[in-house]
C-alpha atoms as a PDB file:
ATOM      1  CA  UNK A   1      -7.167  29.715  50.244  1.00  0.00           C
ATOM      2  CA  UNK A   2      -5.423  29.332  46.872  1.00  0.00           C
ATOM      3  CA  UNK A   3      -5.476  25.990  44.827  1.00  0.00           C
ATOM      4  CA  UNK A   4      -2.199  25.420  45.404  1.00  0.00           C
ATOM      5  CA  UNK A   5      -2.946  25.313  48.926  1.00  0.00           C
ATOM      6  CA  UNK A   6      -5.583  22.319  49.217  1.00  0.00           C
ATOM      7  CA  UNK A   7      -5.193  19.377  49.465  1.00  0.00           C
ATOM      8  CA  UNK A   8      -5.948  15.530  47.373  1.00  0.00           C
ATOM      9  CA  UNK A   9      -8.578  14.573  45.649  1.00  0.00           C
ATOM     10  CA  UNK A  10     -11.778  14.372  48.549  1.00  0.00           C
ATOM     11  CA  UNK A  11     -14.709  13.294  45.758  1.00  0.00           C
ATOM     12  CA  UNK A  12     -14.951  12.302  42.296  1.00  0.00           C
ATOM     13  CA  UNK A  13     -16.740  10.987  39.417  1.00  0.00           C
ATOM     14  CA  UNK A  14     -16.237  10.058  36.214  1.00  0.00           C
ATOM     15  CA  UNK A  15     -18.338   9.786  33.123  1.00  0.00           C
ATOM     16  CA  UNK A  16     -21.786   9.461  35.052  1.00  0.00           C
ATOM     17  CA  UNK A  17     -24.640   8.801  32.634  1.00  0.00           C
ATOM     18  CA  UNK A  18     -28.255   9.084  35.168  1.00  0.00           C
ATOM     19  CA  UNK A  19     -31.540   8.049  33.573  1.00  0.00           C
ATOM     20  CA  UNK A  20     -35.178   8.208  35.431  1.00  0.00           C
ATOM     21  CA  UNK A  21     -37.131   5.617  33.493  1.00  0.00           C
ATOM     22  CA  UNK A  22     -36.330   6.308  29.957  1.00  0.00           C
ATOM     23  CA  UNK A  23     -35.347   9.547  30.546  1.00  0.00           C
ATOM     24  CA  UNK A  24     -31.956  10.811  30.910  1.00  0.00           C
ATOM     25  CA  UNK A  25     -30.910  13.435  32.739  1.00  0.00           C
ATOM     26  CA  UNK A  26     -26.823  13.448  33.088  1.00  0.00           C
ATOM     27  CA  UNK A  27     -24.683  12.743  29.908  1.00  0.00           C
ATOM     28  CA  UNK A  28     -21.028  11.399  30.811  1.00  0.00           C
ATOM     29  CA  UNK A  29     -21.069  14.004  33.517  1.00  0.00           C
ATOM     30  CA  UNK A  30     -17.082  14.496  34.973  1.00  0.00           C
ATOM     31  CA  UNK A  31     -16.797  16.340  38.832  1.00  0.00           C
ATOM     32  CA  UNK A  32     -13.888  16.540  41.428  1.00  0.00           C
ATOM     33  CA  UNK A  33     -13.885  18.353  44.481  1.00  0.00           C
ATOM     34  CA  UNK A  34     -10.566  18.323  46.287  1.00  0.00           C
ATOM     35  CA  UNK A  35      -9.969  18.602  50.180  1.00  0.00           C
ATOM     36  CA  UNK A  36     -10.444  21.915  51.671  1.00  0.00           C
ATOM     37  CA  UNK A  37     -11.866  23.137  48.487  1.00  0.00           C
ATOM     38  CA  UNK A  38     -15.649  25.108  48.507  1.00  0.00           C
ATOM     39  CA  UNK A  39     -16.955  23.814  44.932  1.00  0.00           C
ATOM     40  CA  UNK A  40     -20.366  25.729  43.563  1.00  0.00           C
ATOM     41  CA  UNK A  41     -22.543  23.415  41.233  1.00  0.00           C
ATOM     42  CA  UNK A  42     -24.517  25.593  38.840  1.00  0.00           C
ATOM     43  CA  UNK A  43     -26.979  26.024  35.671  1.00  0.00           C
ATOM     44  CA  UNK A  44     -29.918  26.620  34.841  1.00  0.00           C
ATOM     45  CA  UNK A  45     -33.436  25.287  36.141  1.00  0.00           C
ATOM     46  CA  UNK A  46     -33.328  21.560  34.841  1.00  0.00           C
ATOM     47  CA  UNK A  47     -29.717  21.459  34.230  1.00  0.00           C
ATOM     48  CA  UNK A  48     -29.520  18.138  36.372  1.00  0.00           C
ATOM     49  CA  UNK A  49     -27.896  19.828  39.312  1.00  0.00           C
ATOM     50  CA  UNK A  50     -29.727  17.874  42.151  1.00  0.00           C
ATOM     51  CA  UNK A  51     -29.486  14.796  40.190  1.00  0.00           C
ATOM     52  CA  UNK A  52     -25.893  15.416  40.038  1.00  0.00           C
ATOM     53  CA  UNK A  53     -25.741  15.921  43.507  1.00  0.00           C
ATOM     54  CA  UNK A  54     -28.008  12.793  44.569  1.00  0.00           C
ATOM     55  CA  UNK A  55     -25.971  10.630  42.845  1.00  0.00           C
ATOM     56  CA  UNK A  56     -22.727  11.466  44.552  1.00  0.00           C
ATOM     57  CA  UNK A  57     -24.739  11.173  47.731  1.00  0.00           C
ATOM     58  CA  UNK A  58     -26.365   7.479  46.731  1.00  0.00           C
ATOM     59  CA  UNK A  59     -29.778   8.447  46.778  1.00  0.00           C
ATOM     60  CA  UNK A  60     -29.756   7.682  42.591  1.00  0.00           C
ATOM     61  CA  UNK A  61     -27.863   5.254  40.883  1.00  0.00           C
ATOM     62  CA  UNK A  62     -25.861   6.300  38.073  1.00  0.00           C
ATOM     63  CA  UNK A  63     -26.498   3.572  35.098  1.00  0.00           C
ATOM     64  CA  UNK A  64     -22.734   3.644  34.449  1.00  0.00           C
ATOM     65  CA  UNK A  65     -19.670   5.985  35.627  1.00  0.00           C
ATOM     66  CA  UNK A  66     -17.394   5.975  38.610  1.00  0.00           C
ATOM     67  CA  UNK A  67     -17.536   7.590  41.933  1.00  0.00           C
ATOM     68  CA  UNK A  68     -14.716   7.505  44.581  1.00  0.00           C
ATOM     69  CA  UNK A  69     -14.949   8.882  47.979  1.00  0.00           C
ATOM     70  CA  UNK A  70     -11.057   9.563  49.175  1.00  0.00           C
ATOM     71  CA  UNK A  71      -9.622   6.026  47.537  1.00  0.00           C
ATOM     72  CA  UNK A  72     -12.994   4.350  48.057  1.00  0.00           C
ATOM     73  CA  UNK A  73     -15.053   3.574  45.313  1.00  0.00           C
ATOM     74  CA  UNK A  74     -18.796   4.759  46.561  1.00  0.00           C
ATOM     75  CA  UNK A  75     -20.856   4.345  43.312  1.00  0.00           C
ATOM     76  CA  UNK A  76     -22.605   0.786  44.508  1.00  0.00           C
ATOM     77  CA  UNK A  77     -23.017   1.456  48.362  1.00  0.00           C
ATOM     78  CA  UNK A  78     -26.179   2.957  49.696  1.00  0.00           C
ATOM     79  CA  UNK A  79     -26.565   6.568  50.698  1.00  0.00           C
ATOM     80  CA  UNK A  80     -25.911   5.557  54.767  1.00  0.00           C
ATOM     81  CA  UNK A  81     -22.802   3.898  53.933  1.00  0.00           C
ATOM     82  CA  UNK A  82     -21.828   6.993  52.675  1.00  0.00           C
ATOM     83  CA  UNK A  83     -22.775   9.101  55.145  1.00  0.00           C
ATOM     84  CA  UNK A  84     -20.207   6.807  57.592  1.00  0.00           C
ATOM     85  CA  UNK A  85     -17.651   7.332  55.159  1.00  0.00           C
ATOM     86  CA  UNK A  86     -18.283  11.411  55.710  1.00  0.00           C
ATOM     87  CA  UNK A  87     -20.301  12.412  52.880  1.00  0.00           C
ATOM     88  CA  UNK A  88     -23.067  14.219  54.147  1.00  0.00           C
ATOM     89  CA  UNK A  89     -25.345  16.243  52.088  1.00  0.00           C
ATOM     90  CA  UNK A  90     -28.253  18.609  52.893  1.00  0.00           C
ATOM     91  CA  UNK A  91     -31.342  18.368  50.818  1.00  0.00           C
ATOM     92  CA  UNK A  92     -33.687  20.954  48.906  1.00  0.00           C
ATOM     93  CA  UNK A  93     -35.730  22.623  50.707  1.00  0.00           C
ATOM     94  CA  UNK A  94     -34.581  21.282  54.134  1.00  0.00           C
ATOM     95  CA  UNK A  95     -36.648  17.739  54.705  1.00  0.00           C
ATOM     96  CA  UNK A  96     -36.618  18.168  58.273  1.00  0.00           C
ATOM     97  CA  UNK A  97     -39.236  16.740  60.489  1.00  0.00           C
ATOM     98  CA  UNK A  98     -41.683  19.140  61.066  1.00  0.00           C
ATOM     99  CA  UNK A  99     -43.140  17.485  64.129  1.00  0.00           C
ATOM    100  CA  UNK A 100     -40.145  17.214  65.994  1.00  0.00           C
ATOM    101  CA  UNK A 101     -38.168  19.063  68.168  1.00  0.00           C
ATOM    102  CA  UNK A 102     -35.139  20.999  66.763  1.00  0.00           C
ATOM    103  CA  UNK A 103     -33.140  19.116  68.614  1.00  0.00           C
ATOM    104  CA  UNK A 104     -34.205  16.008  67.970  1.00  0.00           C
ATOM    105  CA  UNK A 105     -33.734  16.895  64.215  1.00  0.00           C
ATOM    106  CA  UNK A 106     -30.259  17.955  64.890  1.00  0.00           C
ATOM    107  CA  UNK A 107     -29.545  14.647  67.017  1.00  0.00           C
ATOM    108  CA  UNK A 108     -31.267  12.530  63.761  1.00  0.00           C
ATOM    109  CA  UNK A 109     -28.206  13.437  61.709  1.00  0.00           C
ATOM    110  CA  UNK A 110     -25.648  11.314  64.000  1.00  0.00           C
ATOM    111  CA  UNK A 111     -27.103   8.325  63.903  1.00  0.00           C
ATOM    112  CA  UNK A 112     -24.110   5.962  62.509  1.00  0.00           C
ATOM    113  CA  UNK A 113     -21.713   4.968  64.917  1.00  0.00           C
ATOM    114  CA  UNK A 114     -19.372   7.254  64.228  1.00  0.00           C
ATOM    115  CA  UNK A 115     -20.980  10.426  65.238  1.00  0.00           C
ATOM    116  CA  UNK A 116     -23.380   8.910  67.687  1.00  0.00           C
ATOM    117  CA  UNK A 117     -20.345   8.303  70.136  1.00  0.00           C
ATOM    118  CA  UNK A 118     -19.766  12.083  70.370  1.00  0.00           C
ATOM    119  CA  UNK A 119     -22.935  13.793  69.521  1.00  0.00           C
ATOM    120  CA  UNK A 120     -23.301  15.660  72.419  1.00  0.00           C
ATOM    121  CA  UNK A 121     -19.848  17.473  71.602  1.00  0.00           C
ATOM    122  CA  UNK A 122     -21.156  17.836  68.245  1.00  0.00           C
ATOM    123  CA  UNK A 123     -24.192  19.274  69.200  1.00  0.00           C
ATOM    124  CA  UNK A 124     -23.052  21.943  71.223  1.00  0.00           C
ATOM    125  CA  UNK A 125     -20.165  22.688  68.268  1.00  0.00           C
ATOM    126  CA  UNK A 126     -23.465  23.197  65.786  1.00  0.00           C
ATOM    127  CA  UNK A 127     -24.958  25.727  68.195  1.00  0.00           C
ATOM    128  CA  UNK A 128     -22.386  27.044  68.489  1.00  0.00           C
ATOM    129  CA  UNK A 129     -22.252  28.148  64.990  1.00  0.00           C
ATOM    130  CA  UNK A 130     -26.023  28.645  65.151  1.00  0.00           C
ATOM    131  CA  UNK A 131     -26.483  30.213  68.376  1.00  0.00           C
ATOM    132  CA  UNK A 132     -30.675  30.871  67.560  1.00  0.00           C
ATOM    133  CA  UNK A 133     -30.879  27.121  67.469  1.00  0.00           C
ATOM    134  CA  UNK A 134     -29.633  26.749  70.824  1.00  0.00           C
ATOM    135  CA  UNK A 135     -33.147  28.893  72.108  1.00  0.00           C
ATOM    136  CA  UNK A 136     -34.883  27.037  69.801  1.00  0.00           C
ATOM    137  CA  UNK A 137     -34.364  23.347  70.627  1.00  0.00           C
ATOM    138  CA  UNK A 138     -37.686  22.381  72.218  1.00  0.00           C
ATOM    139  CA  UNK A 139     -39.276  23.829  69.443  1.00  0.00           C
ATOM    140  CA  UNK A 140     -40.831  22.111  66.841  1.00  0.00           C
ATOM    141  CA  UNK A 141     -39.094  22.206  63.676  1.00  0.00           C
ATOM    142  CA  UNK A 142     -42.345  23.126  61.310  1.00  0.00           C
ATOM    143  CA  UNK A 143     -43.217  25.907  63.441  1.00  0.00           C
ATOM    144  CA  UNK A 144     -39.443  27.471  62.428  1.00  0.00           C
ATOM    145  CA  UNK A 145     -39.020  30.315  60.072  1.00  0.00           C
ATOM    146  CA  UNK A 146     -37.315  29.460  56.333  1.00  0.00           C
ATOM    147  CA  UNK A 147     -33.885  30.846  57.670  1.00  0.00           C
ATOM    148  CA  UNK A 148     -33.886  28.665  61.060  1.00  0.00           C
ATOM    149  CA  UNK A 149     -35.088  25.714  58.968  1.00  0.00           C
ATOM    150  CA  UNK A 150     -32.290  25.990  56.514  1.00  0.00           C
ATOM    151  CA  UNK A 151     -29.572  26.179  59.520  1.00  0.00           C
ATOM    152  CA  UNK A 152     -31.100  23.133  61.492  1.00  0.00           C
ATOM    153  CA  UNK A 153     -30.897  21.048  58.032  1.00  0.00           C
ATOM    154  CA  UNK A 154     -27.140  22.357  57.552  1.00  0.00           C
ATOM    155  CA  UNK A 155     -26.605  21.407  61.335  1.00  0.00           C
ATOM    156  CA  UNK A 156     -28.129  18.186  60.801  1.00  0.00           C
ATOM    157  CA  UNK A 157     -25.634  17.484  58.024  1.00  0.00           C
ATOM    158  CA  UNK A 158     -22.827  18.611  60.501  1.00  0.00           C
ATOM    159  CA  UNK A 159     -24.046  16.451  62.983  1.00  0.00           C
ATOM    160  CA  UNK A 160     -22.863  13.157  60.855  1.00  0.00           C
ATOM    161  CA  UNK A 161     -19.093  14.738  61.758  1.00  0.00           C
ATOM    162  CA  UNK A 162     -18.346  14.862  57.506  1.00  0.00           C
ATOM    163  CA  UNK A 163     -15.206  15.337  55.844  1.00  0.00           C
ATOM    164  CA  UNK A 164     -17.328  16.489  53.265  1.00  0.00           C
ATOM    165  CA  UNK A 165     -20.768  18.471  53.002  1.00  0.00           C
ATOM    166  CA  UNK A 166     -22.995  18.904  50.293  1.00  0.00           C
ATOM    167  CA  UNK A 167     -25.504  21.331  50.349  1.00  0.00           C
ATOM    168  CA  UNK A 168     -28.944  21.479  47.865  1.00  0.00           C
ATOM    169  CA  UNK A 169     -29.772  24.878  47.115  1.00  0.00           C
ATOM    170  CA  UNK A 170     -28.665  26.584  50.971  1.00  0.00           C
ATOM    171  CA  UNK A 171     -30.506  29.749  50.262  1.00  0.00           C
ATOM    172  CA  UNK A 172     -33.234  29.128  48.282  1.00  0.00           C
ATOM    173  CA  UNK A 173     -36.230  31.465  49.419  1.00  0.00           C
ATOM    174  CA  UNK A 174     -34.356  33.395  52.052  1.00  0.00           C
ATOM    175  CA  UNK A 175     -33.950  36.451  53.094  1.00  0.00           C
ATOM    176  CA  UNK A 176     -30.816  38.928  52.126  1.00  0.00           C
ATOM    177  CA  UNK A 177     -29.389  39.047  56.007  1.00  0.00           C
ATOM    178  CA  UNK A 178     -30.533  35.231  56.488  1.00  0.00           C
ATOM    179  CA  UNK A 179     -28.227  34.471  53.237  1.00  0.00           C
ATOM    180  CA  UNK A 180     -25.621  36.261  53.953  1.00  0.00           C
ATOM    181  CA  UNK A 181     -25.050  34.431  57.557  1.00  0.00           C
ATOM    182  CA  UNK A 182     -25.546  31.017  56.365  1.00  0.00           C
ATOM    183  CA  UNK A 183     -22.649  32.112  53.486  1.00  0.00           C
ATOM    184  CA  UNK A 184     -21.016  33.250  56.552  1.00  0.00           C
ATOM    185  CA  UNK A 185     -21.685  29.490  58.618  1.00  0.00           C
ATOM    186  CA  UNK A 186     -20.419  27.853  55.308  1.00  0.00           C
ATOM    187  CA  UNK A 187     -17.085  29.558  54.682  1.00  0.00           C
ATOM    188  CA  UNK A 188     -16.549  29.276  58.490  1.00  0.00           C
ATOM    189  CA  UNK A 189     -17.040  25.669  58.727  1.00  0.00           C
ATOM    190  CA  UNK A 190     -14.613  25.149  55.426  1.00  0.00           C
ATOM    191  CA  UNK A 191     -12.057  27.520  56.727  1.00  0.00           C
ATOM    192  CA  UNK A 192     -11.702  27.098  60.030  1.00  0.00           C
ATOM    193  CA  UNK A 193     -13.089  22.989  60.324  1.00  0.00           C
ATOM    194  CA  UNK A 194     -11.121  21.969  57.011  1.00  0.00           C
ATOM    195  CA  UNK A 195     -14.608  20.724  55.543  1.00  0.00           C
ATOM    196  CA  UNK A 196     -14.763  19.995  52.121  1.00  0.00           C
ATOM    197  CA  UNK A 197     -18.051  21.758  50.574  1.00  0.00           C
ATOM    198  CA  UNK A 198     -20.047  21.577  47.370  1.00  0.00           C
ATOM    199  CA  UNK A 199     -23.332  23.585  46.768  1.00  0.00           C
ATOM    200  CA  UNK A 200     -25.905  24.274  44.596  1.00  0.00           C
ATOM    201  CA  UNK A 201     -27.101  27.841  43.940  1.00  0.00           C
ATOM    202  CA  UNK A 202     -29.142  30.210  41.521  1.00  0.00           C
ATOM    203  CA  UNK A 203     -27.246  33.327  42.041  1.00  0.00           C
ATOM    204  CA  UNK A 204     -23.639  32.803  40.322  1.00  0.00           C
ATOM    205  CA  UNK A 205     -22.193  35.568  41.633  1.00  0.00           C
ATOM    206  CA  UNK A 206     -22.848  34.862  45.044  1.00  0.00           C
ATOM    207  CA  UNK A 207     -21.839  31.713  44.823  1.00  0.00           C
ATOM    208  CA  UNK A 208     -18.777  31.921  42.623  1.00  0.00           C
ATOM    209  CA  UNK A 209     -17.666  34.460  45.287  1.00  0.00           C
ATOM    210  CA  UNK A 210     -18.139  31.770  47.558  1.00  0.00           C
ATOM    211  CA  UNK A 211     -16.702  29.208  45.927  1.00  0.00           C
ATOM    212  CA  UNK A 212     -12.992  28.077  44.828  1.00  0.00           C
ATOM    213  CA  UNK A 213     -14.011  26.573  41.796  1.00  0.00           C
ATOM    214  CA  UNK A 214     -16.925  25.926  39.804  1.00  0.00           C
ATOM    215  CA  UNK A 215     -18.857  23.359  37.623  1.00  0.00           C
ATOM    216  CA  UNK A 216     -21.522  24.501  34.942  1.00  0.00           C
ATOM    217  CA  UNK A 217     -24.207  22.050  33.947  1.00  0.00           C
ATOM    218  CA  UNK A 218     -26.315  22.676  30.934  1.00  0.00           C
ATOM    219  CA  UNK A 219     -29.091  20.075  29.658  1.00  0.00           C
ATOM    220  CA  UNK A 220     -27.287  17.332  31.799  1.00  0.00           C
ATOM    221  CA  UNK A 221     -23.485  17.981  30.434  1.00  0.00           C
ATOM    222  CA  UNK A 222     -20.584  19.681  32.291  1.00  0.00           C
ATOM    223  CA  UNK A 223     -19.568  22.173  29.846  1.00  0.00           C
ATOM    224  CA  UNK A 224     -17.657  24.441  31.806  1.00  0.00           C
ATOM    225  CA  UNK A 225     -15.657  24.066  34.828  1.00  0.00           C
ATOM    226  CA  UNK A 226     -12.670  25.814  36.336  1.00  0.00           C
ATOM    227  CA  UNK A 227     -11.241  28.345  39.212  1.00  0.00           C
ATOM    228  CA  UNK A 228     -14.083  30.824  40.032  1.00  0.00           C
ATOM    229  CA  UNK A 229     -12.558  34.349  39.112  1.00  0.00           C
ATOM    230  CA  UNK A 230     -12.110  32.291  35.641  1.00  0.00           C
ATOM    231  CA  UNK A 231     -16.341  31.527  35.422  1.00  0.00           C
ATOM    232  CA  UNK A 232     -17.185  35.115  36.925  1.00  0.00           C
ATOM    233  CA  UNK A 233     -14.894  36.373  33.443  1.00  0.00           C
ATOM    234  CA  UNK A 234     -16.617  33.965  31.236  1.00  0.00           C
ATOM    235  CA  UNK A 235     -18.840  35.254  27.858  1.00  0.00           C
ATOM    236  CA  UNK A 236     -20.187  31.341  28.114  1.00  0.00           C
ATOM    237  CA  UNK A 237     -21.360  31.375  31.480  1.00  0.00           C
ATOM    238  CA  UNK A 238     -23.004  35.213  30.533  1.00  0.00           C
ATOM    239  CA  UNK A 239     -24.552  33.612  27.520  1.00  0.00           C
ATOM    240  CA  UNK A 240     -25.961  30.975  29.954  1.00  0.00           C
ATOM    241  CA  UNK A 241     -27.139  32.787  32.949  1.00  0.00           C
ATOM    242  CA  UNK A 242     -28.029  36.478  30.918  1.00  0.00           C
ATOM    243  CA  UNK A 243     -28.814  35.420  27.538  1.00  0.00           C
ATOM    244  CA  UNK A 244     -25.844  37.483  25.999  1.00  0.00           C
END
């Protein structure tokens, strides 16, 4: 899908500063994603990625800087109020819980009253997309490989019915064929569902391949941002990621 092809604005913020204590970890940090669009959030280790993320999601407050969901301001409302406005986002390393059932996980995700009145239809779309989870749902969720752990999170997420999902670090300590079909499950569900998704990930070119566009964070700032082929061309983002 080209840029000219998607649609308005679906999340943004504006001149986020995030502090932990005395510490502070984003500097007047800009980021729009737009409807339809597949956005990649990278840098290096301690770039504030996740706290970038977590504070478009509610679970940190931003001491000052804007957020708007759509043409609702979001910055002030807690992370389940967000969720019910279809912002859903997908933790590091999964957070499921481990002594219960994958499907119970899965059914955890549509708990606000939006989703909860068609779960069941929901359910059945998420295995569809993950067919493995469909033999797995009487399992319990800690006794799941790293692969099938990382689809019942992004299922979970799914399962809030989102306009827009955000996913921490999607293929973090998987496999090369496990990657590749939960790249595959992501495009899909952007392509063919019209969700809006932003991710975190190491590996640039996988994920600028991914990705329509593409933010760079370095020691807390957005320095770089723009169409994908554009990043993948970039001497900065070489000098970032390869140290030349």
């Amino acid at each position: 899908m080209s840029a000219d092809a998607l649609g308005g604005t679906a999340l943004e913020a504006r001149g986020l500063d995030v502090l932990y204590g005395d510490y502070q970890i984003l500097w007047d940090v800009s980021f729009r994603a737009r409807r339809g669009e597949v956005v990649a959030i990278l840098g290096p280790n301690g770039s504030g990625k996740s706290t970038l993320m977590n504070t478009l999601s509610g679970l940190v407050r931003a001491r000052s800087g804007e957020i708007s969901l759509g043409d609702r301001r979001i910055e002030s409302l807690p992370p389940h109020k967000i969720v019910g406005l279809g912002l859903a986002h997908v933790l590091e390393r999964r957070r499921l819980f481990p002594y219960l059932t994958v499907r119970q996980n899965l059914l955890l995700g549509a708990y606000h009253p939006g989703a909860r009145a068609r779960r069941e239809e929901t359910l059945a779309d998420v295995e569809a997309l993950f067919p493995h989870l469909r033999e797995r749902q009487t399992q319990m969720a800690g006794t799941l490989s790293g692969g099938e752990q990382q689809m019942v999170a992004i299922g979970r997420g799914l399962m809030a019915r989102p306009a827009l999902l955000m996913v921490d670090e999607p293929f973090l300590g998987l496999a090369p064929r496990v990657i590749e079909q939960i790249a595959e499950v992501l495009t899909a569900i952007n392509r063919e569902r019209g969700i809006t998704v932003v991710f975190i990930e190491q590996n640039v070119e996988l994920a600028l391949r991914m990705a329509h566009r593409g933010y760079i964070l370095e020691s807390g700032r957005a320095i770089l941002e723009g169409p994908s082929a554009d990043l993948l061309a970039s001497s900065e983002v070489k000098r970032i990621f390869l140290g030349h």
